[in-house]
C-alpha atoms as a PDB file:
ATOM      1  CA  UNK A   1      68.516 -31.352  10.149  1.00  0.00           C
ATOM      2  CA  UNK A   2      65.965 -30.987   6.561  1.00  0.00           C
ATOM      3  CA  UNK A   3      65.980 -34.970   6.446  1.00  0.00           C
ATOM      4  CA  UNK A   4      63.126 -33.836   9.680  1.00  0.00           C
ATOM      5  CA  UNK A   5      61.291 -31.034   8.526  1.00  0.00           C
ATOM      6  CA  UNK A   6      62.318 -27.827   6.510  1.00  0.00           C
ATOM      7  CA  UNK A   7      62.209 -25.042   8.711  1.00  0.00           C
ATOM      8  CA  UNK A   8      59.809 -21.983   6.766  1.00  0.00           C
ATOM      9  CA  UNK A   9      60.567 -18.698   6.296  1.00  0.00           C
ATOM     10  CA  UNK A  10      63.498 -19.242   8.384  1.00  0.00           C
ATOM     11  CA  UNK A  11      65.775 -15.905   6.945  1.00  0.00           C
ATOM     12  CA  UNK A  12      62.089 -14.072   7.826  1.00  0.00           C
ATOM     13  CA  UNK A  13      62.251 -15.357  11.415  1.00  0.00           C
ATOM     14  CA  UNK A  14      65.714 -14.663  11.972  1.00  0.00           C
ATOM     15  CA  UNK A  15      65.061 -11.270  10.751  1.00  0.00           C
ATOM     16  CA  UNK A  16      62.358 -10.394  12.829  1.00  0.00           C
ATOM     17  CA  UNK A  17      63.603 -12.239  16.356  1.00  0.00           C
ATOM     18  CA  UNK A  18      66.549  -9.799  15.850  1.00  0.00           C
ATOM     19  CA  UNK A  19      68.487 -11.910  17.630  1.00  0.00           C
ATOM     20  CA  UNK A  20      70.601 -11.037  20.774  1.00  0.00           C
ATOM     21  CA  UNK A  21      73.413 -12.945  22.389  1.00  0.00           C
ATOM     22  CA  UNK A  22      72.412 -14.518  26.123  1.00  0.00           C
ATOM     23  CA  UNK A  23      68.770 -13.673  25.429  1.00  0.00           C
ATOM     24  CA  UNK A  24      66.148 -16.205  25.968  1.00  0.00           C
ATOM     25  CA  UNK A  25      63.757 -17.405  23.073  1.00  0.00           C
ATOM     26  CA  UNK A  26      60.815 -19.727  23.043  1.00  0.00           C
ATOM     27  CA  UNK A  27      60.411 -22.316  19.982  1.00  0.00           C
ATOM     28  CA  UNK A  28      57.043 -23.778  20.547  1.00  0.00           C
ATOM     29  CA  UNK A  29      56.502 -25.867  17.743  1.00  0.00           C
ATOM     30  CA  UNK A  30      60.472 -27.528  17.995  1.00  0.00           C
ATOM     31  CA  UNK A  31      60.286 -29.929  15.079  1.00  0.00           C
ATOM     32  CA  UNK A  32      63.642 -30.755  13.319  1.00  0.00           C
ATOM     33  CA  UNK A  33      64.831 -27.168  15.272  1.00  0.00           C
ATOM     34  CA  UNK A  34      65.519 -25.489  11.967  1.00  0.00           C
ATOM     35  CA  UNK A  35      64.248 -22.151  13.337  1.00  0.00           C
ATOM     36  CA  UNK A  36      66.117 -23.074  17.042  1.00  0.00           C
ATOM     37  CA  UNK A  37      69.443 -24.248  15.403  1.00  0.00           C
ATOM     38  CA  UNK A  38      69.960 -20.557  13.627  1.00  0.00           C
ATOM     39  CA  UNK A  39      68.964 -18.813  16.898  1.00  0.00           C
ATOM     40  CA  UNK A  40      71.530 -20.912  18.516  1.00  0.00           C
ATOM     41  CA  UNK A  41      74.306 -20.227  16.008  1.00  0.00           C
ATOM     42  CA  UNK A  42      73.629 -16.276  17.069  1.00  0.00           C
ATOM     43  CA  UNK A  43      74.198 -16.948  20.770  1.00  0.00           C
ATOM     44  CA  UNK A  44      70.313 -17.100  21.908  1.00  0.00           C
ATOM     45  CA  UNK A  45      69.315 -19.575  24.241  1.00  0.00           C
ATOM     46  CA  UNK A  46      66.143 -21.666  23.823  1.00  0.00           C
ATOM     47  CA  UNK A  47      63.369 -23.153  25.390  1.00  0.00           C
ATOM     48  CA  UNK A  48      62.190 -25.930  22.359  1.00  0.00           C
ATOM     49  CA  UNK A  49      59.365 -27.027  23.495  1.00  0.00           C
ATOM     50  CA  UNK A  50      56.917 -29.916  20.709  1.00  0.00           C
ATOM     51  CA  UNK A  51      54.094 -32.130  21.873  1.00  0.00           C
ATOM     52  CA  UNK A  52      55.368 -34.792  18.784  1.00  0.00           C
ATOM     53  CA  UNK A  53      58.387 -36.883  21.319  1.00  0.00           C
ATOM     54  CA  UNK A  54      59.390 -38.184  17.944  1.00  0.00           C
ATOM     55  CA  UNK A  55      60.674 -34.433  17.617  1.00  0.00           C
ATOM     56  CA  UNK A  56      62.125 -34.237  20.507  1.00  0.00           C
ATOM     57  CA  UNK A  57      64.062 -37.650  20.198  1.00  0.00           C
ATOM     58  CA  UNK A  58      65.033 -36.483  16.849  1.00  0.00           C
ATOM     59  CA  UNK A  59      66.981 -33.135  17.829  1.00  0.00           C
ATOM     60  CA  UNK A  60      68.463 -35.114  21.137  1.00  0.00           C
ATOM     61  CA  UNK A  61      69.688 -37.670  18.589  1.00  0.00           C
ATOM     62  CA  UNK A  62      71.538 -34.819  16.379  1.00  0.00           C
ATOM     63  CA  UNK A  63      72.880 -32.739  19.423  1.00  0.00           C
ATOM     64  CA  UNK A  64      76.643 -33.065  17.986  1.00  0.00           C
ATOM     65  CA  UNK A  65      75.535 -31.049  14.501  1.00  0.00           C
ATOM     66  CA  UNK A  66      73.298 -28.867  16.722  1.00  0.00           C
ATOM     67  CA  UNK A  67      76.142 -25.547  17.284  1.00  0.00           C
ATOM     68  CA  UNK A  68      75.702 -24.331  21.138  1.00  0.00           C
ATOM     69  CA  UNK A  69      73.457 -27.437  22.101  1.00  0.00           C
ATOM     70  CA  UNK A  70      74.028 -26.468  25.637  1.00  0.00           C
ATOM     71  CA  UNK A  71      71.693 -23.719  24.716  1.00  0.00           C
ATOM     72  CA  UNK A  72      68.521 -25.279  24.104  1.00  0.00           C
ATOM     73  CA  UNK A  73      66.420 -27.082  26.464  1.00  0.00           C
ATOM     74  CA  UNK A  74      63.604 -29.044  25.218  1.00  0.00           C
ATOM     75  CA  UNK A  75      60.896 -29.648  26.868  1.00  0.00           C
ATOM     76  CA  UNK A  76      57.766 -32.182  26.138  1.00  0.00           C
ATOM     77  CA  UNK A  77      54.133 -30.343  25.757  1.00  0.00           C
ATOM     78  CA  UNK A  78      51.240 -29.022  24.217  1.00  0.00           C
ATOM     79  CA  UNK A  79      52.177 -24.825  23.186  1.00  0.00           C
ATOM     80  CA  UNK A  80      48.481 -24.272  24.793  1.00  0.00           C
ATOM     81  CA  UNK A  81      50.502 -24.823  28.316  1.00  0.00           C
ATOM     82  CA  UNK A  82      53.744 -22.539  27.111  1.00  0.00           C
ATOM     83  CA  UNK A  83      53.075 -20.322  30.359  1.00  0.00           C
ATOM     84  CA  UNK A  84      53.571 -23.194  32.505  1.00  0.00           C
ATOM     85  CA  UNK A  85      56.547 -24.869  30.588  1.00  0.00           C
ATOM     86  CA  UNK A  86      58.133 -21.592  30.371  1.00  0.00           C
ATOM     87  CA  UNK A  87      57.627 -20.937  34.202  1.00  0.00           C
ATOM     88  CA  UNK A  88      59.166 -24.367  34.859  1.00  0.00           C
ATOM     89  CA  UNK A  89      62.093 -23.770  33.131  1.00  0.00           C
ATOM     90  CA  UNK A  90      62.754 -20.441  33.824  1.00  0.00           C
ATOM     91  CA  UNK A  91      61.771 -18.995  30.767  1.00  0.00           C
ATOM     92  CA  UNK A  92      59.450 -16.270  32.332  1.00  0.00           C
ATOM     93  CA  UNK A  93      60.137 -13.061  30.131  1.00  0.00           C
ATOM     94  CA  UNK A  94      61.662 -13.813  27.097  1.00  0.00           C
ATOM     95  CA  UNK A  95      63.074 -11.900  23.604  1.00  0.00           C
ATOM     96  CA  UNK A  96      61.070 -13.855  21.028  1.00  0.00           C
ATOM     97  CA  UNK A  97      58.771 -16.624  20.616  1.00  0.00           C
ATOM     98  CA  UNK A  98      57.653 -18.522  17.519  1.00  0.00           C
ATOM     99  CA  UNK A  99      54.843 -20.799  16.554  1.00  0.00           C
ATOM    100  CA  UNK A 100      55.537 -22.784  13.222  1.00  0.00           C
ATOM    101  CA  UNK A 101      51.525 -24.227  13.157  1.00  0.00           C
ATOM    102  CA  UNK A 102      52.591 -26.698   9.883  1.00  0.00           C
ATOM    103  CA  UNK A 103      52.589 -30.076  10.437  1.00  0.00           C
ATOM    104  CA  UNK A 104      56.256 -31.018   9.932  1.00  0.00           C
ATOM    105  CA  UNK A 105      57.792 -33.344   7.011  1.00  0.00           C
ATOM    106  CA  UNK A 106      58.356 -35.887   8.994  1.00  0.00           C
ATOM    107  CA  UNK A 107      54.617 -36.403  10.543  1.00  0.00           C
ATOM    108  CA  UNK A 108      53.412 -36.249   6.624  1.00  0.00           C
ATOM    109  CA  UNK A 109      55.864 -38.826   5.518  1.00  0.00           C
ATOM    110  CA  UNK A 110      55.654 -41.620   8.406  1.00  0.00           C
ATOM    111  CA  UNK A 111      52.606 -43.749   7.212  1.00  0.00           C
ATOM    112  CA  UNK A 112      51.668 -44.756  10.587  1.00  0.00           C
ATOM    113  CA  UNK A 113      51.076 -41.163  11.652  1.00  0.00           C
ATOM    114  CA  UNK A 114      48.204 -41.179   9.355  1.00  0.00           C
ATOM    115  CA  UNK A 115      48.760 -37.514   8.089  1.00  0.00           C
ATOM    116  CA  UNK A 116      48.869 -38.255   4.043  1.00  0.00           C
ATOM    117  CA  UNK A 117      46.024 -40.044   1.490  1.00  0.00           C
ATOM    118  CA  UNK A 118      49.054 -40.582  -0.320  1.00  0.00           C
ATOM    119  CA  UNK A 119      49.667 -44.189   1.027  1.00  0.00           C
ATOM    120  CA  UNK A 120      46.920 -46.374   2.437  1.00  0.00           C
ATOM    121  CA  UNK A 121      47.528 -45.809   5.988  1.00  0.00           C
ATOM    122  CA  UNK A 122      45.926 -45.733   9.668  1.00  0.00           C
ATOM    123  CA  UNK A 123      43.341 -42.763  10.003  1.00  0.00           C
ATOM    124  CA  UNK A 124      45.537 -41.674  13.510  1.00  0.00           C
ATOM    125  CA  UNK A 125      46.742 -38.374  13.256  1.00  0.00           C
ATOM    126  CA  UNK A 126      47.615 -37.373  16.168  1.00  0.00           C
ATOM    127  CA  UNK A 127      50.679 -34.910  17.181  1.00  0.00           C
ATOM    128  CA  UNK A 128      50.629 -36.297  20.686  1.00  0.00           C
ATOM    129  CA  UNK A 129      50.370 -39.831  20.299  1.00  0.00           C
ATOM    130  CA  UNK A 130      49.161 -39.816  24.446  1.00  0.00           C
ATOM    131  CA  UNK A 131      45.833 -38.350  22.894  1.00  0.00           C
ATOM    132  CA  UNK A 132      42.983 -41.051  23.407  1.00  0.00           C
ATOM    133  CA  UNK A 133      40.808 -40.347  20.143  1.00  0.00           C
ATOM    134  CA  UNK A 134      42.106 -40.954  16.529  1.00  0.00           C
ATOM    135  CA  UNK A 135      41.309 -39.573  13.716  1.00  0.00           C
ATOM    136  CA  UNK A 136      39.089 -43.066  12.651  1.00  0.00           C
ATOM    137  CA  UNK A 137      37.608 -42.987  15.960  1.00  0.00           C
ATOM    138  CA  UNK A 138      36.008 -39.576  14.795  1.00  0.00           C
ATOM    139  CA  UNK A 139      34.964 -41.657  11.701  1.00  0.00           C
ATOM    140  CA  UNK A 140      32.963 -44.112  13.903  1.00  0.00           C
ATOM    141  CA  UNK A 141      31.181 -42.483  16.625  1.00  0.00           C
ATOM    142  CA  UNK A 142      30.474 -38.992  15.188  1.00  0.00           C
ATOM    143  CA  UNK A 143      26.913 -38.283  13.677  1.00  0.00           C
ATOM    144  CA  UNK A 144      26.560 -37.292  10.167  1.00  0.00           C
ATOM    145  CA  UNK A 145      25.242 -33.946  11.185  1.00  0.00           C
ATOM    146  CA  UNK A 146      28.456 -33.745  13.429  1.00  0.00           C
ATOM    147  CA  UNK A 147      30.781 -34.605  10.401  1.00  0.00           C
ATOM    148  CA  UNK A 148      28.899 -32.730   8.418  1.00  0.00           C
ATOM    149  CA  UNK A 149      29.875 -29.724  10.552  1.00  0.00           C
ATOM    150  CA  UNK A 150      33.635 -30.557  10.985  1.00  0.00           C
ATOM    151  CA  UNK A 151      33.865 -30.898   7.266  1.00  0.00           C
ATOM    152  CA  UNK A 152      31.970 -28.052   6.990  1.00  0.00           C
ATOM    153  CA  UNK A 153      33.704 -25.657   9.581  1.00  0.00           C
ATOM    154  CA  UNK A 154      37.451 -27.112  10.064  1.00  0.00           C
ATOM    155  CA  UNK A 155      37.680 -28.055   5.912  1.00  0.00           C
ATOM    156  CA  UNK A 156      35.310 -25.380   4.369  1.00  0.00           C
ATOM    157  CA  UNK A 157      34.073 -28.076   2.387  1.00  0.00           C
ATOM    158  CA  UNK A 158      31.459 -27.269  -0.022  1.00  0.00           C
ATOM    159  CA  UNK A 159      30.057 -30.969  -0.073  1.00  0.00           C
ATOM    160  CA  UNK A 160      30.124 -31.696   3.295  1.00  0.00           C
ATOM    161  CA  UNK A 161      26.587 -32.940   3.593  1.00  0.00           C
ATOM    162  CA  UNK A 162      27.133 -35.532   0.718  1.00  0.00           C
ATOM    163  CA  UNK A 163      30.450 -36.891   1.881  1.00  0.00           C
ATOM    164  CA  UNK A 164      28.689 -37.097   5.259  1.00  0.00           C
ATOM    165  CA  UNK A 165      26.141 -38.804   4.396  1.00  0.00           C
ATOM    166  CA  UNK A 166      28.255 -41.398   2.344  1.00  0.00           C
ATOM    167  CA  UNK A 167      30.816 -41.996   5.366  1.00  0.00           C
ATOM    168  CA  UNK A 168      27.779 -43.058   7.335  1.00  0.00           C
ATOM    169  CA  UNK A 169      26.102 -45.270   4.814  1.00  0.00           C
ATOM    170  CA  UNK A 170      29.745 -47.017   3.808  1.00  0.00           C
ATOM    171  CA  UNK A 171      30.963 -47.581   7.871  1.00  0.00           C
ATOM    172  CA  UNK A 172      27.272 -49.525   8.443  1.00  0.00           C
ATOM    173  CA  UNK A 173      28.498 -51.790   5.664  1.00  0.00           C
ATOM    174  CA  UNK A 174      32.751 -51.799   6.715  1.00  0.00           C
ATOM    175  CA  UNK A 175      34.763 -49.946   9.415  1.00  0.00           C
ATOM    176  CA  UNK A 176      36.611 -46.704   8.112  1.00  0.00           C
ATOM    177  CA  UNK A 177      39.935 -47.512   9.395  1.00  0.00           C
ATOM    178  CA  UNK A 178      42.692 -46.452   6.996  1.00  0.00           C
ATOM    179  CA  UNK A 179      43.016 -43.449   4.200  1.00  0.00           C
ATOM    180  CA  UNK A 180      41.967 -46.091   1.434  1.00  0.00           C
ATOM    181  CA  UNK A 181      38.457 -46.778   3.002  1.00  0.00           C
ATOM    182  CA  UNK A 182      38.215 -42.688   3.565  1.00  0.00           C
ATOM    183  CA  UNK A 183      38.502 -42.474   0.327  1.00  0.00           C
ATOM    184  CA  UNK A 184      36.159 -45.173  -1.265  1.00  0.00           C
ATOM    185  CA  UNK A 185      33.697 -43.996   1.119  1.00  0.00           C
ATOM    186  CA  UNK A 186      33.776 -40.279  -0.596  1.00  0.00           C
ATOM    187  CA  UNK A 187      34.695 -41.639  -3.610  1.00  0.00           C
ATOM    188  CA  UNK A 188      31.209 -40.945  -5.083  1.00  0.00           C
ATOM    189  CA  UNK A 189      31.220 -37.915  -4.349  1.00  0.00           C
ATOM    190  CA  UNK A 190      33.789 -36.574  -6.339  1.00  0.00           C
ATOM    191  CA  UNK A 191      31.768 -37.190  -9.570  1.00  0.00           C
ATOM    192  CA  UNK A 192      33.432 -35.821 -12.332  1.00  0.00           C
ATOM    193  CA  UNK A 193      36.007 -33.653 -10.673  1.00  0.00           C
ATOM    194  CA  UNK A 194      39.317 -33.115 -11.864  1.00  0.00           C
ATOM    195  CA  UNK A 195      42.062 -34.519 -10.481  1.00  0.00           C
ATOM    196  CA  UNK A 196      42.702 -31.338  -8.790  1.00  0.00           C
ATOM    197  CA  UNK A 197      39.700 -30.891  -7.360  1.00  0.00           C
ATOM    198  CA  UNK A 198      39.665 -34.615  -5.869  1.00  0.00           C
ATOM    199  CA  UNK A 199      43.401 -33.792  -4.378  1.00  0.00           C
ATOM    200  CA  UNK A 200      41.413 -30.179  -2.715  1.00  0.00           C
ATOM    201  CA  UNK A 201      38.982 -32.156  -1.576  1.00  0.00           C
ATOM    202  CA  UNK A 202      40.928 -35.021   0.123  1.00  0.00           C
ATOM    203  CA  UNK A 203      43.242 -32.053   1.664  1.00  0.00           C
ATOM    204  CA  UNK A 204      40.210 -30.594   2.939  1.00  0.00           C
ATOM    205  CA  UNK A 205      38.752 -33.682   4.869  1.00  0.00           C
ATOM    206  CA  UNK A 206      42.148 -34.504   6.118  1.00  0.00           C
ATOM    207  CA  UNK A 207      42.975 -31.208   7.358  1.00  0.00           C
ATOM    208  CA  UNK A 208      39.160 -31.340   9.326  1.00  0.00           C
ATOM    209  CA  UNK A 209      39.554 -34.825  10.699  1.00  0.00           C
ATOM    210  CA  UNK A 210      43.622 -33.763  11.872  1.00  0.00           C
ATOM    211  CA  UNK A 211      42.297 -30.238  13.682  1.00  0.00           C
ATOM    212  CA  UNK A 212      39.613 -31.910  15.209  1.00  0.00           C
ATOM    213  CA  UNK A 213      41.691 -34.665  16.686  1.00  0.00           C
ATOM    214  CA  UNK A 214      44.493 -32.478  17.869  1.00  0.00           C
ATOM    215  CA  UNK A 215      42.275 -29.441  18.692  1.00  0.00           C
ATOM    216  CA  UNK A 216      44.231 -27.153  17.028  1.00  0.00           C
ATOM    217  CA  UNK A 217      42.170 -24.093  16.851  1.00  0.00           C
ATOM    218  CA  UNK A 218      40.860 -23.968  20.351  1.00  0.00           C
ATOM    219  CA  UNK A 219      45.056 -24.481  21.517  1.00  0.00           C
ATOM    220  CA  UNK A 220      45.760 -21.792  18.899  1.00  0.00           C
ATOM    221  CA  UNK A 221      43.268 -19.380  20.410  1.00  0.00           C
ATOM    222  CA  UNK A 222      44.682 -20.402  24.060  1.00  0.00           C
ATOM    223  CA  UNK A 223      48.416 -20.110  23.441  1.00  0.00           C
ATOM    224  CA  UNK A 224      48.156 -16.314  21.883  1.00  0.00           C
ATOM    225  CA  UNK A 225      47.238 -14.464  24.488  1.00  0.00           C
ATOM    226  CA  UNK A 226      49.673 -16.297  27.205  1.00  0.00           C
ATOM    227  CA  UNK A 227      52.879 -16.039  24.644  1.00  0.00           C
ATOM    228  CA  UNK A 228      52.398 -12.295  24.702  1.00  0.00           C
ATOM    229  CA  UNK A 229      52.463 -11.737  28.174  1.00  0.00           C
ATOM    230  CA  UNK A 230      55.684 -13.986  28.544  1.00  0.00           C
ATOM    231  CA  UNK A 231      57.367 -11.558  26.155  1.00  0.00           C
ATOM    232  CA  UNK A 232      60.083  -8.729  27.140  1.00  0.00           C
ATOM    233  CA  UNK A 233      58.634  -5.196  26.041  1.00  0.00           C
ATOM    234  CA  UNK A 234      59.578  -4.698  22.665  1.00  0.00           C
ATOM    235  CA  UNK A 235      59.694  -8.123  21.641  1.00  0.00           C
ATOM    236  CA  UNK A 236      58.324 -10.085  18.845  1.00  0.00           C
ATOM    237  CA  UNK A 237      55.320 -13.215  18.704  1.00  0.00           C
ATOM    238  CA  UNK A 238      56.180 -14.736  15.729  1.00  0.00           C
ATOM    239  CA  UNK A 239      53.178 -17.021  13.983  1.00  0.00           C
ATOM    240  CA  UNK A 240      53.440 -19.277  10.991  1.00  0.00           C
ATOM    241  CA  UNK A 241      50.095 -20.547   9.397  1.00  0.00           C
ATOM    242  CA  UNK A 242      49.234 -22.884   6.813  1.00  0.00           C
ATOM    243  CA  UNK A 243      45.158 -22.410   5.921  1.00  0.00           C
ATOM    244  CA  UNK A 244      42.961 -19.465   6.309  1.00  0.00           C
ATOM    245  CA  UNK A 245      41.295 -20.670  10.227  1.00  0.00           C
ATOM    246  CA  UNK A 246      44.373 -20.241  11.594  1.00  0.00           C
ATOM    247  CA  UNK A 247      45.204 -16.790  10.018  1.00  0.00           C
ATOM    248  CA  UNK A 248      42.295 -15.588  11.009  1.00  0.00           C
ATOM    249  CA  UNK A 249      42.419 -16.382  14.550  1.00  0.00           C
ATOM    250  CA  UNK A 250      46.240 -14.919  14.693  1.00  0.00           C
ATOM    251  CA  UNK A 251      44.875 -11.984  12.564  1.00  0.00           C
ATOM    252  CA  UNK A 252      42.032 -11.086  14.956  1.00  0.00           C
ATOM    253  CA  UNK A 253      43.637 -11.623  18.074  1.00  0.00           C
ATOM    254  CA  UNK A 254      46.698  -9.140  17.002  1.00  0.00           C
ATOM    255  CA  UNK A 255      44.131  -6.655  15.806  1.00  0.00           C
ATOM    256  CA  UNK A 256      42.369  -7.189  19.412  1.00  0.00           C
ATOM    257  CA  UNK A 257      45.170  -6.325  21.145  1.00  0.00           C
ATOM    258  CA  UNK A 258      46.700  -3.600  19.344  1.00  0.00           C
ATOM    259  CA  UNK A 259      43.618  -2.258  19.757  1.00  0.00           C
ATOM    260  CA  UNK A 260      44.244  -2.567  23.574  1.00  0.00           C
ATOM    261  CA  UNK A 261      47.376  -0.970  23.593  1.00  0.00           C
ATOM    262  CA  UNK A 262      49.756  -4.073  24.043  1.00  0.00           C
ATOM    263  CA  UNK A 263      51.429  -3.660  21.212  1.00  0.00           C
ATOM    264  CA  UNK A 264      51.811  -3.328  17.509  1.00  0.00           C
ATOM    265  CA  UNK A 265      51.207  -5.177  14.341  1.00  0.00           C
ATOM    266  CA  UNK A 266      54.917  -5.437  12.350  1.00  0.00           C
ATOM    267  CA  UNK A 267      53.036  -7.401   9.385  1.00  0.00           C
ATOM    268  CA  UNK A 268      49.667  -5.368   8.370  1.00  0.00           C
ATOM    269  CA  UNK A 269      49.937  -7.923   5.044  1.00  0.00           C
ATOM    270  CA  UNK A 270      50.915 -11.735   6.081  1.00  0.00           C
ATOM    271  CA  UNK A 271      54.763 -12.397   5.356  1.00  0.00           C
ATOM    272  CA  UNK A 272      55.068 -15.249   2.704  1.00  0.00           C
ATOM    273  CA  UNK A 273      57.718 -17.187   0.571  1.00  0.00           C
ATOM    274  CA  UNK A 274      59.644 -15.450  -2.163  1.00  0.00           C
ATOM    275  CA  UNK A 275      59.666 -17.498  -5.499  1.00  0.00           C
ATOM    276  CA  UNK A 276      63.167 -19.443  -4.735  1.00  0.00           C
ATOM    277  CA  UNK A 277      61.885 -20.621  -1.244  1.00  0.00           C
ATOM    278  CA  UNK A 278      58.437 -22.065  -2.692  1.00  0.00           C
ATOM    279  CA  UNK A 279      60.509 -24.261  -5.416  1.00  0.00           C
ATOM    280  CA  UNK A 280      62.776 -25.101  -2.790  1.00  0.00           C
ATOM    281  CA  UNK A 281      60.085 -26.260  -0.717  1.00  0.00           C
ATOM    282  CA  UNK A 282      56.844 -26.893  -2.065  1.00  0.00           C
ATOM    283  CA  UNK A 283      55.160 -27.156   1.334  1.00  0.00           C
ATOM    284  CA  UNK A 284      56.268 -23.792   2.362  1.00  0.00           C
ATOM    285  CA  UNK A 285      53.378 -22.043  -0.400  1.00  0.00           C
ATOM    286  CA  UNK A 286      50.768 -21.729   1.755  1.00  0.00           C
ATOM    287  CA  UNK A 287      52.155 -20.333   4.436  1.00  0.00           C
ATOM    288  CA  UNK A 288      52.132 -17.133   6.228  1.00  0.00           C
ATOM    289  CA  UNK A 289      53.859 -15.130   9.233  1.00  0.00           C
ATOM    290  CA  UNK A 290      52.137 -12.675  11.066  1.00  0.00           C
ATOM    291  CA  UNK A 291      54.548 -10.590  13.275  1.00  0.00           C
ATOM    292  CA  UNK A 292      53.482  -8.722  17.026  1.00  0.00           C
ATOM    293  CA  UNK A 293      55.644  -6.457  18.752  1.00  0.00           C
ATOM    294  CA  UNK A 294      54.944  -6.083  22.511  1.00  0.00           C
ATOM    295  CA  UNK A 295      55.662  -2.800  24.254  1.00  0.00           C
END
């Protein structure tokens, strides 16, 4: 299944689901189902549920390595609507759910998908490839106060006025289209910056452009509070991040409703990778699990 996506923190997540023959889990970010294969192998069932149908036509394709495939029923969707997917598949109460909020191996390493500066590719990015709006169609109608502001807010990019101001002056002379003219149009901007700094800064703009497009934040912020009231008492929400917006919204909302008597915080410090994992798997270092127990 890693030729798809490396499942992170996956001993972590087993650990914490506690896993219980029969019982139902949710996996709403499905991917290559390397967190939903090792539930399986422990007798849970599971609703996989991924708005990405490459995903899902991946894990139907490898049923016969999957152990108890009967188990797991995926299901196409954004996580935002996990009450109603859960609801329509009978999946109303459930022992564990996880979000995984990384964009998976597999999206970073298809060119087409437009997720990586690494090749010269399409500006798409989109996880649903239904969505209407790409990530270059962002590039052409916003105004530069407008990308100044995603840069600014989804990238926390300290020169998001100048690199706005040069994506507007370099579209009026050539369409931004693919990762090579988002780059020439910021190239000025990265003056004498190390090559380090350039790669920060290119992850930065990316990562903007890719929440924007998919609305990440605003499904992240949506899903939370209708994941824990599908959970059993005394089970666990799960949630994997990969950049501090995210955290913070997971962080916040299980403060908010521990503070409302719903449950408890398992993780007061953020779970992350031991050494072995992070040279293992390079993209697992920035991320982060933040554990909620319902009761």
């Amino acid at each position: 299944m890693n030729n798809f996506h490396k499942p992170v923190l996956l001993k972590e997540i087993i650990d914490y689901l506690n896993v219980r023959k029969g019982a139902k889990y949710i996996d709403a970010t499905l991917g290559g189902a390397g967190h939903s294969e090792e539930i399986l192998k422990r007798g849970g069932i599971v609703l996989g549920i991924d708005v990405d149908e490459d995903a899902l036509d991946f894990v139907r394709n490898k049923k016969n390595e999957i152990e108890n495939w009967q188990n797991l029923i995926l299901a196409y969707g954004n996580f935002k609507d996990i009450d109603k997917i859960a609801h329509l598949n009978n999946f109303d109460k459930v022992a564990g759910i996880i979000l995984d909020l990384g964009v998976s191996s597999f999206q970073i390493d298809t060119p087409e998908r437009g997720f990586s500066y690494q090749k010269n590719v399409p500006l798409d990015m989109r996880m649903d490839k239904t969505l209407s709006v790409t990530a270059a169609d962002l590039l052409k109608i916003l105004t530069k106060g407008e990308l100044n502001e995603l840069f600014n807010k989804l990238g926390e990019e300290h020169s998001a006025r100048r690199i706005s101001e040069s994506i507007v002056r370099a579209r009026g002379i050539k369409k931004i289209e693919t990762s090579d003219d988002l780059l020439e149009a910021i190239r000025g901007n990265k003056g004498q910056a190390s090559a380090f700094e350039r790669a920060k800064i290119l992850n930065k703009i990316f990562q903007a452009l890719r929440i924007a497009v998919n609305d990440e934040l605003n499904n992240l912020r949506e899903v939370l509070p209708k994941a824990i009231e599908l959970l059993d008492k005394d089970a666990n929400l799960l949630v994997i991040s990969f950049h501090s917006l995210e955290d913070r919204i997971v962080k916040r909302a299980f403060e908010e409703y521990e503070e409302k008597s719903m449950g408890k915080i398992l993780t007061k410090k953020p779970i992350t990778p031991d050494a072995e994992e992070m040279r293992s798997n390079s993209r697992s270092k920035s991320s982060k699990m933040r554990v909620f127990k319902k009761i």
